[in-house]
N, C-alpha and C. Protein backbone atom coordinates (compact mmCIF):
# COMPACT_ATOMS: atom_id res chain seq x y z
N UNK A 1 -31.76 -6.18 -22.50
CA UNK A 1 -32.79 -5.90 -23.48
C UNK A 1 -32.27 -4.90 -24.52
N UNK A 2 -31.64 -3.88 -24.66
CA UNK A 2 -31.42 -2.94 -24.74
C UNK A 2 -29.84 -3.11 -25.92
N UNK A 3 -29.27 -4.13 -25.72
CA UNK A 3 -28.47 -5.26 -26.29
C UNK A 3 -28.85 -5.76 -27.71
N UNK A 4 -29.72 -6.60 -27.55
CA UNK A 4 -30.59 -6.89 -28.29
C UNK A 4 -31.06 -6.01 -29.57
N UNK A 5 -31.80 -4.85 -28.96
CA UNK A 5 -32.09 -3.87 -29.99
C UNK A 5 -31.06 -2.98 -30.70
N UNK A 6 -29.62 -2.98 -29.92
CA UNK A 6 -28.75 -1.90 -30.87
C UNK A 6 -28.02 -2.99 -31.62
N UNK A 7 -27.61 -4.48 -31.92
CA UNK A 7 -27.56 -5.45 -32.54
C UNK A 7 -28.60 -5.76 -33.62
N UNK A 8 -29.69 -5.34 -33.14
CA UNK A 8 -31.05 -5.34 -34.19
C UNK A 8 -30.45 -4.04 -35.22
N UNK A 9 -30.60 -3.11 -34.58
CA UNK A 9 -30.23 -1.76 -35.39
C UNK A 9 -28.77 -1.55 -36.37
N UNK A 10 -28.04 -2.82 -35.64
CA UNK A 10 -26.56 -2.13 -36.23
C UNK A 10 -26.79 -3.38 -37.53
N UNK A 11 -27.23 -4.77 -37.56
CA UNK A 11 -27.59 -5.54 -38.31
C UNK A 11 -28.68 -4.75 -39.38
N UNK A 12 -29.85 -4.22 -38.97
CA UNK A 12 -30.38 -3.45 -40.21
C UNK A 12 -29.85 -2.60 -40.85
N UNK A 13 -28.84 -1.60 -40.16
CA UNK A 13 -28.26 -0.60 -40.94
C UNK A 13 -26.53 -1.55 -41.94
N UNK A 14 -26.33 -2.71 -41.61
CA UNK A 14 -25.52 -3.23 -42.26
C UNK A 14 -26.34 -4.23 -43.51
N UNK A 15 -27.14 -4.61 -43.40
CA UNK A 15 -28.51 -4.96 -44.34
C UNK A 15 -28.58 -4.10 -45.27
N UNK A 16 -29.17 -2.88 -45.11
CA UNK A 16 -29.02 -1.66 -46.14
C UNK A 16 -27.67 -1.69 -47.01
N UNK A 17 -26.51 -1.57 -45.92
CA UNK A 17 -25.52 -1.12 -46.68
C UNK A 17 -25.11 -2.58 -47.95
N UNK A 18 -25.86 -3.75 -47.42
CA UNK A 18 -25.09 -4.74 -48.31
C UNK A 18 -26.00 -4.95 -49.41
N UNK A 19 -27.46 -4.60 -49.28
CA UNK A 19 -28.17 -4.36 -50.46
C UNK A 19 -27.31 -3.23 -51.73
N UNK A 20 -27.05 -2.23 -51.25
CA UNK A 20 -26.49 -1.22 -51.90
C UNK A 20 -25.41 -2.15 -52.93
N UNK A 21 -24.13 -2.91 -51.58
CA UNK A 21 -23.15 -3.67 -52.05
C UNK A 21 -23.31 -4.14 -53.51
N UNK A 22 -24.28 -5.13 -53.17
CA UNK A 22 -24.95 -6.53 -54.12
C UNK A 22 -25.17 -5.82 -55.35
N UNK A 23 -25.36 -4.56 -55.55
CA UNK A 23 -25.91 -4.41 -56.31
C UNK A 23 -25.28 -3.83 -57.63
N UNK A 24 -23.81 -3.73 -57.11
CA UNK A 24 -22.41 -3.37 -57.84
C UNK A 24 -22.25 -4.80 -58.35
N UNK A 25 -21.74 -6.01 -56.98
CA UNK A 25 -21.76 -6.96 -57.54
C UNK A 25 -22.32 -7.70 -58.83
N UNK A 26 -23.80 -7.78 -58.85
CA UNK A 26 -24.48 -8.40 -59.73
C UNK A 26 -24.72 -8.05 -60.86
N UNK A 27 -24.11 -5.95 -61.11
CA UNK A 27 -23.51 -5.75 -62.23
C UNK A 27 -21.99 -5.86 -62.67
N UNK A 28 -21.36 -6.86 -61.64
CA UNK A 28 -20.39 -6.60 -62.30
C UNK A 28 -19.38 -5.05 -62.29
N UNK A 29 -19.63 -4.63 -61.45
CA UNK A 29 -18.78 -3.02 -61.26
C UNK A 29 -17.79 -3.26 -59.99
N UNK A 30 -16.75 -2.29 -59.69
CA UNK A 30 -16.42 -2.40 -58.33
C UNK A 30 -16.98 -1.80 -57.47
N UNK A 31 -16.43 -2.25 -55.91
CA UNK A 31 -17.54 -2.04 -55.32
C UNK A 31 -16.90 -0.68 -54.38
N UNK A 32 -17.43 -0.10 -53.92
CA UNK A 32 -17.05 0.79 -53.06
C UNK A 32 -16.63 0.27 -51.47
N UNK A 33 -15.52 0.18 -51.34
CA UNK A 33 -14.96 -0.17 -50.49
C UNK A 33 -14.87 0.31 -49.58
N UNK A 34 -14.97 1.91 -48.90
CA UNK A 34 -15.66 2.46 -47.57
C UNK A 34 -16.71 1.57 -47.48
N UNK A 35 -17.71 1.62 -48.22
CA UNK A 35 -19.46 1.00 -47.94
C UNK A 35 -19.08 -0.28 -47.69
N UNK A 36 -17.90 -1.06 -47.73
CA UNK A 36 -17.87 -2.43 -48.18
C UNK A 36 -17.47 -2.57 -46.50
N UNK A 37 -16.40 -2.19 -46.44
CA UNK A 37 -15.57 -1.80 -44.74
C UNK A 37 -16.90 -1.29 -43.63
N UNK A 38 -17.51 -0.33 -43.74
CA UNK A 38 -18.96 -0.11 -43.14
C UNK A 38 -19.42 -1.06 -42.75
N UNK A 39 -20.14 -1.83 -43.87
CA UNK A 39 -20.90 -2.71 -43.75
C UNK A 39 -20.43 -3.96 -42.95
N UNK A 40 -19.30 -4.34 -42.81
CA UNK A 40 -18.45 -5.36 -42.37
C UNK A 40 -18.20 -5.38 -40.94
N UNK A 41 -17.50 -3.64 -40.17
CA UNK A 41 -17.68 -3.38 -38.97
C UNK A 41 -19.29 -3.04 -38.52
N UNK A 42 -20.39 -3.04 -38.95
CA UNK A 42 -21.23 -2.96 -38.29
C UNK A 42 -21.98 -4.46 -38.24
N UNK A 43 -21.69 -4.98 -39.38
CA UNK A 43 -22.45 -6.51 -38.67
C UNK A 43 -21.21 -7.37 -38.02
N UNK A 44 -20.54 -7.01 -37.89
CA UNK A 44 -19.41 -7.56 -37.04
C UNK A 44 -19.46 -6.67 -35.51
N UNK A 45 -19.85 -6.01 -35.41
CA UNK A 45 -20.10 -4.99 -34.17
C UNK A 45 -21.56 -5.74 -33.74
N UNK A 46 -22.39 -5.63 -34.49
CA UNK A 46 -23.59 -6.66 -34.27
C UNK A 46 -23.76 -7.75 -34.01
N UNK A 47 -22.95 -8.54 -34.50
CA UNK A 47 -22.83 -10.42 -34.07
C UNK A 47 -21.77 -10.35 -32.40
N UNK A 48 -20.93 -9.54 -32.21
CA UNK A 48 -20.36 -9.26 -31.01
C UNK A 48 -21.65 -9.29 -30.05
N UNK A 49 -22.37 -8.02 -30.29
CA UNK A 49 -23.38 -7.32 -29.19
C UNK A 49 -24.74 -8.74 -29.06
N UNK A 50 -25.33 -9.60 -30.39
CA UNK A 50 -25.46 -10.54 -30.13
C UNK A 50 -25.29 -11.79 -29.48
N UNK A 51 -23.87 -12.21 -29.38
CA UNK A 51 -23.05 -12.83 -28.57
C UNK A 51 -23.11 -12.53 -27.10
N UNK A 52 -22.87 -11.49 -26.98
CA UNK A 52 -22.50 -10.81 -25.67
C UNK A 52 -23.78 -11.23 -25.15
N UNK A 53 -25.05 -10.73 -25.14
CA UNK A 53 -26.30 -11.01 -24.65
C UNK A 53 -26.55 -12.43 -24.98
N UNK A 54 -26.11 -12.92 -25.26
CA UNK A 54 -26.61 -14.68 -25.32
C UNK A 54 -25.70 -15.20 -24.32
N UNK A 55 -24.45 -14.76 -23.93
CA UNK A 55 -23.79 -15.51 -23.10
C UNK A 55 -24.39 -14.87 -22.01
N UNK A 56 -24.97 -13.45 -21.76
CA UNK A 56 -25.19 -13.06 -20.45
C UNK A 56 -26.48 -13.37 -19.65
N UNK A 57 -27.76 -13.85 -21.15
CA UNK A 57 -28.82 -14.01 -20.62
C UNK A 57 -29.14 -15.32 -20.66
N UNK A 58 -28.27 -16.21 -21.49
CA UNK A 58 -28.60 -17.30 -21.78
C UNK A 58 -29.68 -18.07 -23.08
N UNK A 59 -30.25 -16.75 -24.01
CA UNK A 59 -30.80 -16.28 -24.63
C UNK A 59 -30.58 -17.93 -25.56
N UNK A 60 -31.80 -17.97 -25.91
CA UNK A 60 -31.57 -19.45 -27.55
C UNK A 60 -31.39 -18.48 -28.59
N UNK A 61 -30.77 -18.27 -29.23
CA UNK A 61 -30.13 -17.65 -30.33
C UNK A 61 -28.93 -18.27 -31.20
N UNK A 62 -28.65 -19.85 -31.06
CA UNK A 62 -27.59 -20.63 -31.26
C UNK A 62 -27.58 -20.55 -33.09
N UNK A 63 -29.11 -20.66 -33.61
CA UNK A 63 -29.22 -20.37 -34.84
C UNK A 63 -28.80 -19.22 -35.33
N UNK A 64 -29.46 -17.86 -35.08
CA UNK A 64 -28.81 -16.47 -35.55
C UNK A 64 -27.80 -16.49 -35.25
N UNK A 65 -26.98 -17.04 -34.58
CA UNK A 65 -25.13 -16.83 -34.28
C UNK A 65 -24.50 -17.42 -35.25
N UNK A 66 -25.16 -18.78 -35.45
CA UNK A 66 -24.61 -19.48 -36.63
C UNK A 66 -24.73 -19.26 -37.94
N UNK A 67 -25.60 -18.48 -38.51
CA UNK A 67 -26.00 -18.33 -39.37
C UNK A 67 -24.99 -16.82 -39.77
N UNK A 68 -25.16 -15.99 -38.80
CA UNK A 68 -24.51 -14.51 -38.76
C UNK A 68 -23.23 -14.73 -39.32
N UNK A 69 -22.64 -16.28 -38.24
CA UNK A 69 -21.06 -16.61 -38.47
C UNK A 69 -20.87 -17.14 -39.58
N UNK A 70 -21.60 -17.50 -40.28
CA UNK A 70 -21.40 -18.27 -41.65
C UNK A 70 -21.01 -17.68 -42.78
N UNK A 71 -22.37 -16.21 -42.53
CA UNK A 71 -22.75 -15.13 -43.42
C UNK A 71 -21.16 -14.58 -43.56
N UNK A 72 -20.59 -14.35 -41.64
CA UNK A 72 -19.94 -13.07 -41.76
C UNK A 72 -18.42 -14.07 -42.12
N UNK A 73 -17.75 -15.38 -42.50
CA UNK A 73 -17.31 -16.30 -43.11
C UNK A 73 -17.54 -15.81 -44.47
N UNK A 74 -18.37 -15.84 -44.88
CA UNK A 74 -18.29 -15.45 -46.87
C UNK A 74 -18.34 -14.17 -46.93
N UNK A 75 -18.67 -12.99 -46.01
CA UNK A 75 -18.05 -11.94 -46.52
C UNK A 75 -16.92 -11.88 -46.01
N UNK A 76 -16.08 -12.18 -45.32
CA UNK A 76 -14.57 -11.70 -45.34
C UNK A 76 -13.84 -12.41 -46.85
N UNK A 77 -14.56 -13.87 -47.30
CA UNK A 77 -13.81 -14.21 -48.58
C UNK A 77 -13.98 -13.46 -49.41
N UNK A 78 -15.30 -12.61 -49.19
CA UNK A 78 -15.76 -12.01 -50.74
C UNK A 78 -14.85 -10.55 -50.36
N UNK A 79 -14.47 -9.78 -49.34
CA UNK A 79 -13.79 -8.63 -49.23
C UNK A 79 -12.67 -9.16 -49.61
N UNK A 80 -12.13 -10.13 -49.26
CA UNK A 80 -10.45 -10.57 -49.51
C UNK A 80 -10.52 -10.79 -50.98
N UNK A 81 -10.81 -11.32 -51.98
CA UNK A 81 -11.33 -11.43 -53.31
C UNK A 81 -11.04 -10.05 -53.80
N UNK A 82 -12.23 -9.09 -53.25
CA UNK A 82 -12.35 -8.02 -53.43
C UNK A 82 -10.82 -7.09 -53.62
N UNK A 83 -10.47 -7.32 -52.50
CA UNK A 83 -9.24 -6.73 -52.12
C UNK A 83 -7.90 -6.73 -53.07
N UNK A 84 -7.56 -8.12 -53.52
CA UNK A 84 -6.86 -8.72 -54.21
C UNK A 84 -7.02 -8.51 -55.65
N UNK A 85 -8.30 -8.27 -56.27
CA UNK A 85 -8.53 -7.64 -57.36
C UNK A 85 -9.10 -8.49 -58.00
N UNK A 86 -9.10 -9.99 -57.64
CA UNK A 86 -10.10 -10.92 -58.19
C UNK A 86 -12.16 -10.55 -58.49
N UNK A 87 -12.14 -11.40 -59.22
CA UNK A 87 -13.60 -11.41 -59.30
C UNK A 87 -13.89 -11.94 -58.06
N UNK A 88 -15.31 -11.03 -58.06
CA UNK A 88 -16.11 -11.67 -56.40
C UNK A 88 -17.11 -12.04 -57.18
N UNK A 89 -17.65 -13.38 -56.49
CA UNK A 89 -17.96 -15.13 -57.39
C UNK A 89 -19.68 -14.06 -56.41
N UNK A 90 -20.23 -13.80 -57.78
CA UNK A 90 -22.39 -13.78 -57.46
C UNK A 90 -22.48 -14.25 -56.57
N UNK A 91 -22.60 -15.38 -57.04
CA UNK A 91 -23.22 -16.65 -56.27
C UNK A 91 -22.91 -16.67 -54.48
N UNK A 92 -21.62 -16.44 -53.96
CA UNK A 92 -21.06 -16.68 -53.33
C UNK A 92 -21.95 -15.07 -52.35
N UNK A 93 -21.97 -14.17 -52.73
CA UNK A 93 -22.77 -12.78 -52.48
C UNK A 93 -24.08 -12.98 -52.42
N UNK A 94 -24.70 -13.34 -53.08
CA UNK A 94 -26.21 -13.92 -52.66
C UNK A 94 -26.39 -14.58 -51.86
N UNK A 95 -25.46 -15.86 -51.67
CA UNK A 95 -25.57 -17.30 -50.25
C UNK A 95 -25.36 -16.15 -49.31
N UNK A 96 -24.25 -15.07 -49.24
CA UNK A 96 -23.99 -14.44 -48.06
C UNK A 96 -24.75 -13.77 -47.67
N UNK A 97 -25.61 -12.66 -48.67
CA UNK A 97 -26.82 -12.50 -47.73
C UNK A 97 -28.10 -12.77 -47.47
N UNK A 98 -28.37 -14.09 -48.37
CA UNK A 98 -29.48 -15.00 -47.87
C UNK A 98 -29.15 -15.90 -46.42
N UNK A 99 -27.82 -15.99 -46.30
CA UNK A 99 -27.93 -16.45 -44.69
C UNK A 99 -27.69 -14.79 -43.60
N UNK A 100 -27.33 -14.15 -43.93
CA UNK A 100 -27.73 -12.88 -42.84
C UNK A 100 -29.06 -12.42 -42.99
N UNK A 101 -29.94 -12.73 -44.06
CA UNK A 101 -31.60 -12.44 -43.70
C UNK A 101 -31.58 -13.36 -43.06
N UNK A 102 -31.57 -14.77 -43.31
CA UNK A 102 -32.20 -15.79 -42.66
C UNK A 102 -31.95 -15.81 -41.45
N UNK A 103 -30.24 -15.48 -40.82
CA UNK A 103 -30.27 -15.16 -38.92
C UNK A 103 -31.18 -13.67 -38.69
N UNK A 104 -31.31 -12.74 -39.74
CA UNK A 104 -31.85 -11.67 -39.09
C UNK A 104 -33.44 -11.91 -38.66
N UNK A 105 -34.03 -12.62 -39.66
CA UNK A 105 -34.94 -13.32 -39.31
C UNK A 105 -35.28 -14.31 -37.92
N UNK A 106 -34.44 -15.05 -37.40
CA UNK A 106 -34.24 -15.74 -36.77
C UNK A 106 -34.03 -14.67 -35.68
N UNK A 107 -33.16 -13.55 -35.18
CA UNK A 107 -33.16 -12.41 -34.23
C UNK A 107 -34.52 -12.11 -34.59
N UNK A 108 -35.16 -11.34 -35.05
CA UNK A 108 -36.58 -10.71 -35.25
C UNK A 108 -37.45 -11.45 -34.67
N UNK A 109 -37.37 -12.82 -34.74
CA UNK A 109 -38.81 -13.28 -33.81
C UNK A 109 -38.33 -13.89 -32.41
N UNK A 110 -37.16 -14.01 -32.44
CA UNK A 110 -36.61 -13.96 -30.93
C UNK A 110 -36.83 -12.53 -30.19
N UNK A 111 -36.79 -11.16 -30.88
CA UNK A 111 -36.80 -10.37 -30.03
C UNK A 111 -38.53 -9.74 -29.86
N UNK A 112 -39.14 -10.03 -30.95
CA UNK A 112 -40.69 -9.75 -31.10
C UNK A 112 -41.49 -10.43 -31.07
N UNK A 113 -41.40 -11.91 -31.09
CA UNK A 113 -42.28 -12.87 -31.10
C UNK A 113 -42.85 -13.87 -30.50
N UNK A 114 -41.39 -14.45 -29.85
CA UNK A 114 -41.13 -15.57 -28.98
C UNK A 114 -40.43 -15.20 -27.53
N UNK A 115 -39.56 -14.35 -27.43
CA UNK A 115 -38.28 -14.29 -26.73
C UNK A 115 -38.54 -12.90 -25.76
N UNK A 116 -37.86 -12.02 -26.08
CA UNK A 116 -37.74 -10.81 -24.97
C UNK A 116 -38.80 -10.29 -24.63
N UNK A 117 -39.75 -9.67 -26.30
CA UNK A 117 -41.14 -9.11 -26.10
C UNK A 117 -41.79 -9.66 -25.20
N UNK A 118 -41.71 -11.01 -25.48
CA UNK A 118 -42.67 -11.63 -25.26
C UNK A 118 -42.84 -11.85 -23.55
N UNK A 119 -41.79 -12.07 -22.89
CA UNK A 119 -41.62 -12.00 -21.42
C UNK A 119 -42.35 -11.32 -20.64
């Protein structure tokens, strides 16, 4: 249980940090790359601790994994981009974190709605 919620927590506090991100992006500025690295090990620390409790409890969460993995798939292109000195493509930053709401979403009513709470 307990799993669950610091994966909840480390996913919201990487949420924050990629709002902040986006928001360099979509002007066009660079981005701060501690915040960028942050944000990267904590929802990557989060989709782990997710994982981990789905293999241990057996948990349906096949969607938020997939979705997390997709998300966390376009941000390593958009850090590598980043990195390299290329433009990092909007578009490509928005899909990325419209699919990490959409698994965070997908965790949120698994852990409050349907799933653990609910037990």
């Amino acid at each position: 249980m307990g799993m669950i919620y610091a994966s909840i927590g480390l996913f919201a506090l990487a949420a924050i940090l990629g709002v902040y991100l986006i928001s360099f992006v979509l002007q066009k500025k660079e981005t701060p790359k501690a915040i960028a690295f942050t944000h990267g090990f904590l929802a990557a620390g989060a989709l782990v601790l997710l994982i981990v409790h789905t293999v241990n409890t057996g948990a349906d969460l096949i969607q938020a994994i997939a979705l997390f993995s997709i998300a966390a798939l376009g941000g390593f292109v958009l850090i590598t981009r980043d990195l390299m000195g290329k433009t990092v493509p909007r578009g490509l930053a928005v899909v990325h974190g419209l699919l990490a709401v959409a698994g965070f979403v997908f965790l949120l009513v698994y852990a409050f709605g349907r799933g653990e709470a609910a037990a």
